[in-house]
N, C-alpha and C. Protein backbone atom coordinates (compact mmCIF):
# COMPACT_ATOMS: atom_id res chain seq x y z
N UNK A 1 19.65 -10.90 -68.56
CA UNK A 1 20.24 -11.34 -67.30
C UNK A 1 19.20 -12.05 -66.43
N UNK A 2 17.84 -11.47 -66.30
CA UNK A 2 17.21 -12.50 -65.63
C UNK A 2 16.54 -13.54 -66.23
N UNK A 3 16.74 -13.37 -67.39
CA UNK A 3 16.34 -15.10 -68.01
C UNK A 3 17.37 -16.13 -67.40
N UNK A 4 18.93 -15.24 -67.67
CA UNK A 4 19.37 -16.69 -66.97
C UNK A 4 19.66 -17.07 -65.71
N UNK A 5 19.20 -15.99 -64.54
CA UNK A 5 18.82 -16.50 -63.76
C UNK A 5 17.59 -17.18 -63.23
N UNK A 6 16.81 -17.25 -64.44
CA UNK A 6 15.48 -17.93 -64.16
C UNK A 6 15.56 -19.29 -64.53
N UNK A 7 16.48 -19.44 -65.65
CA UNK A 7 16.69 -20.67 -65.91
C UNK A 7 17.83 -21.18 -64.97
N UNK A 8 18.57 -21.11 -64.77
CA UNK A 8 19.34 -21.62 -63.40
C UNK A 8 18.59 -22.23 -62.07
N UNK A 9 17.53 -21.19 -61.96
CA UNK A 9 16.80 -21.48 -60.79
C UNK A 9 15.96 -22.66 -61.32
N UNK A 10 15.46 -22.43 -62.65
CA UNK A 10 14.63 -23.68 -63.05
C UNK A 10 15.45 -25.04 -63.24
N UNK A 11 16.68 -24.93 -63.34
CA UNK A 11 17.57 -26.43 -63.17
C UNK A 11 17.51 -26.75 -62.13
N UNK A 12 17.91 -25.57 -60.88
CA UNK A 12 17.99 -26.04 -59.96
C UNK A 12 17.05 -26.82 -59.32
N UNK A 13 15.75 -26.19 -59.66
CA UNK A 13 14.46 -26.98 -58.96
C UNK A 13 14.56 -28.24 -59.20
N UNK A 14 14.62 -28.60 -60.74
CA UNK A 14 14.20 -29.89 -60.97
C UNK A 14 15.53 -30.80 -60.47
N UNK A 15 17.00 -30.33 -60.45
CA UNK A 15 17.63 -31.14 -59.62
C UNK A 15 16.53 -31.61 -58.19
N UNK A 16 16.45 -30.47 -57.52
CA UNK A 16 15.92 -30.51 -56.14
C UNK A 16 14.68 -32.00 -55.96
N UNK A 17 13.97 -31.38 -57.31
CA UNK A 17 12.62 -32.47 -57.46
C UNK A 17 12.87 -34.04 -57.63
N UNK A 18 14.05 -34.28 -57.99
CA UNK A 18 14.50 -35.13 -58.96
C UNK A 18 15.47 -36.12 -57.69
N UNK A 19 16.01 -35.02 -56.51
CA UNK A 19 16.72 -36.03 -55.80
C UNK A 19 15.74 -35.77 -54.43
N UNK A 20 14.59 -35.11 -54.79
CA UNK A 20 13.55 -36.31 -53.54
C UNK A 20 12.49 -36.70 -53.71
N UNK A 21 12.84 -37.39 -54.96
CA UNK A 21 11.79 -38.71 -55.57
C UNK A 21 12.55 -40.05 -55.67
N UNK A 22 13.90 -39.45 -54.95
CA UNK A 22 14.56 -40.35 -54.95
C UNK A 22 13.83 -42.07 -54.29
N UNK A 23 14.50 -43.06 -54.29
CA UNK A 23 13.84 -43.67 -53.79
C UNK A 23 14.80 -44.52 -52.35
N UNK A 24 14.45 -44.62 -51.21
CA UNK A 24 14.56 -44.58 -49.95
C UNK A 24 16.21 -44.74 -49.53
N UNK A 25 16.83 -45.96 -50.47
CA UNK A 25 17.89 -46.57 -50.26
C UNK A 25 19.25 -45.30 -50.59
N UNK A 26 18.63 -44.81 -52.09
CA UNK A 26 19.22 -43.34 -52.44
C UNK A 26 19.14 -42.33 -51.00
N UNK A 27 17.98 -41.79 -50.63
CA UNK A 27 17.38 -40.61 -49.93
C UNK A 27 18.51 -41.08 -48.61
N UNK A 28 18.62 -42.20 -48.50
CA UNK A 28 19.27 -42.09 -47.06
C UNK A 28 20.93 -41.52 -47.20
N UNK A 29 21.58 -41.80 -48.07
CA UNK A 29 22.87 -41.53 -48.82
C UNK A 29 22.45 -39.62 -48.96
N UNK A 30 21.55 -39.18 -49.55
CA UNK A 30 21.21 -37.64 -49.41
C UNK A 30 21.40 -37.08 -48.00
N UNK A 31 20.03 -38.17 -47.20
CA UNK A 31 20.20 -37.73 -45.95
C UNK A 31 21.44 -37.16 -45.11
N UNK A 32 22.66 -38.15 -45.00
CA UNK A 32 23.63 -38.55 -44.31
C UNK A 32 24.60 -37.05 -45.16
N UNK A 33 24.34 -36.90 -46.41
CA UNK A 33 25.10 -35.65 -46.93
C UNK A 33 24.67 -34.41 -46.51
N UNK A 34 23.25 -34.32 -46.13
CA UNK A 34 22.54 -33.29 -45.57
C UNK A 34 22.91 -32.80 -44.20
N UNK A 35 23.14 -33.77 -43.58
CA UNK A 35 23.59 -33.60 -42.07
C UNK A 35 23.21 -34.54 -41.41
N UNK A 36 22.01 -35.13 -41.42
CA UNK A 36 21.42 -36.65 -41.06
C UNK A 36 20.60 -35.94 -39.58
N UNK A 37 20.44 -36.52 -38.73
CA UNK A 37 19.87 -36.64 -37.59
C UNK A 37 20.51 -36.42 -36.31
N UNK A 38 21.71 -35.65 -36.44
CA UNK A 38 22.12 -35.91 -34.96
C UNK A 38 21.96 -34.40 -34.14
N UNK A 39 21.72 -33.31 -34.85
CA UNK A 39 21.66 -32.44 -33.85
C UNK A 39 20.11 -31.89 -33.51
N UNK A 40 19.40 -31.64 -35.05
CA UNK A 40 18.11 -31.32 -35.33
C UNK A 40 16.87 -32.54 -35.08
N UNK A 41 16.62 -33.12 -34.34
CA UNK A 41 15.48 -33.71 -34.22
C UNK A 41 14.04 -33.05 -34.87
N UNK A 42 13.50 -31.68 -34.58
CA UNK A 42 12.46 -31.34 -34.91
C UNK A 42 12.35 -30.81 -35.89
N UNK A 43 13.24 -30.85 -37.56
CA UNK A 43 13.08 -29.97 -38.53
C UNK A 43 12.80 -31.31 -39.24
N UNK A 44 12.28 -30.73 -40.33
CA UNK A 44 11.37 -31.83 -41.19
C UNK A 44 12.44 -32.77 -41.90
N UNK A 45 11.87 -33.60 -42.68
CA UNK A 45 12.58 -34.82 -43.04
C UNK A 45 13.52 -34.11 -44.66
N UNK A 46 14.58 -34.69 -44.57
CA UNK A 46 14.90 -34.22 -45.93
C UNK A 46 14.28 -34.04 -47.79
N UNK A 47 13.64 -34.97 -47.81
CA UNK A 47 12.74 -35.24 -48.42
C UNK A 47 11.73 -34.00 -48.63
N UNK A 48 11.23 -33.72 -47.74
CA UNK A 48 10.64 -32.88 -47.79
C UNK A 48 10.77 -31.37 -48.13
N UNK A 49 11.81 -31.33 -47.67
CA UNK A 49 12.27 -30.13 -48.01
C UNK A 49 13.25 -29.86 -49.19
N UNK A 50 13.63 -31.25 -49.66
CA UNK A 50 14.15 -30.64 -51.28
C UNK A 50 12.83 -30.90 -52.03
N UNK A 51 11.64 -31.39 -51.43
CA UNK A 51 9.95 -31.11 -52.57
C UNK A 51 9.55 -29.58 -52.68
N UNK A 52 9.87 -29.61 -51.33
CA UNK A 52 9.10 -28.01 -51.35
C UNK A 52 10.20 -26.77 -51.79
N UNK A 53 11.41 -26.86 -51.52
CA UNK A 53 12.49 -25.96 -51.90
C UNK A 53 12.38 -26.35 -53.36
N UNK A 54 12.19 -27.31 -54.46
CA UNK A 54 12.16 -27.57 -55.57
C UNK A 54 10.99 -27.00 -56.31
N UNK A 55 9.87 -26.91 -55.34
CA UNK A 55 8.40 -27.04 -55.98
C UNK A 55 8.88 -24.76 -56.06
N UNK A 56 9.11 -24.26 -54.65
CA UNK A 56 9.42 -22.94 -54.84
C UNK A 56 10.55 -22.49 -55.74
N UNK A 57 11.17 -23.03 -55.94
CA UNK A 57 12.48 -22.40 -56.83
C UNK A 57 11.79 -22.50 -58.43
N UNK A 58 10.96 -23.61 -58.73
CA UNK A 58 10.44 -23.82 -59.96
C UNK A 58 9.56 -22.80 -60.02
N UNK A 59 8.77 -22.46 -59.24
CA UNK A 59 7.83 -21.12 -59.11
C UNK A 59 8.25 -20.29 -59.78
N UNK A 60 9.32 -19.75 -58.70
CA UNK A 60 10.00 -18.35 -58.93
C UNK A 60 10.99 -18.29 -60.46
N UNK A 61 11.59 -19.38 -60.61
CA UNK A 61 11.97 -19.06 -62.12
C UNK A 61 11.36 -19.17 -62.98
N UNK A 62 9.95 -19.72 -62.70
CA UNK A 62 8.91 -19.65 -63.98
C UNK A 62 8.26 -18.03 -64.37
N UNK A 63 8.36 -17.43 -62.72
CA UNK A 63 7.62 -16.33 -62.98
C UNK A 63 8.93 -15.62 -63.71
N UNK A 64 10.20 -15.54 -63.46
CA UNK A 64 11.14 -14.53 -63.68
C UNK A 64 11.05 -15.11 -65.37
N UNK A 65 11.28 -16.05 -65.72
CA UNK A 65 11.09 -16.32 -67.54
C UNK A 65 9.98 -16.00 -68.09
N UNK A 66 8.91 -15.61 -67.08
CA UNK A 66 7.25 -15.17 -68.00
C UNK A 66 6.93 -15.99 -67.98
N UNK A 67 6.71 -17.32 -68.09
CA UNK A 67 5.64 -18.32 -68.16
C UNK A 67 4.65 -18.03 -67.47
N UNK A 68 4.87 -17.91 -66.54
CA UNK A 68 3.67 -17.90 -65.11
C UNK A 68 3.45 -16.24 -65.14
N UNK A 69 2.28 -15.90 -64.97
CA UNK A 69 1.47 -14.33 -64.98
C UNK A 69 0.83 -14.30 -63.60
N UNK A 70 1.15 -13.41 -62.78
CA UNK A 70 -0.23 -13.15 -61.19
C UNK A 70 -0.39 -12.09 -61.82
């Protein structure tokens, strides 16, 4: 059972990784699905946060499949 939630989480990341490498013309079409700009001014750019929500979700299902050892 937690393999396959490790692998789930590991799709999910690389979706995540995958649509913010997007490139600008794409990212804005993400953006606008995300919520865009009209209420949040001071939270980070979208982009950014499907790198880093991608870069952590890949973490954590690497550790839950064993790859990764602390």
């Amino acid at each position: 059972m937690i393999t396959k939630f490790g692998i789930v989480l590991c799709l999910a990341a690389v979706g995540m990784l995958i649509t913010g490498s997007l490139p600008k013309d794409k990212m804005d079409k993400v953006n606008v699905f995300m919520g865009g700009k009209a209420k949040y001014d001071n939270r980070p750019p979208v982009r950014v946060q499907l790198l880093v929500g991608g870069a952590v979700f890949l973490f954590i299902g690497l550790l839950m499949l064993g790859l990764i050892r602390l």
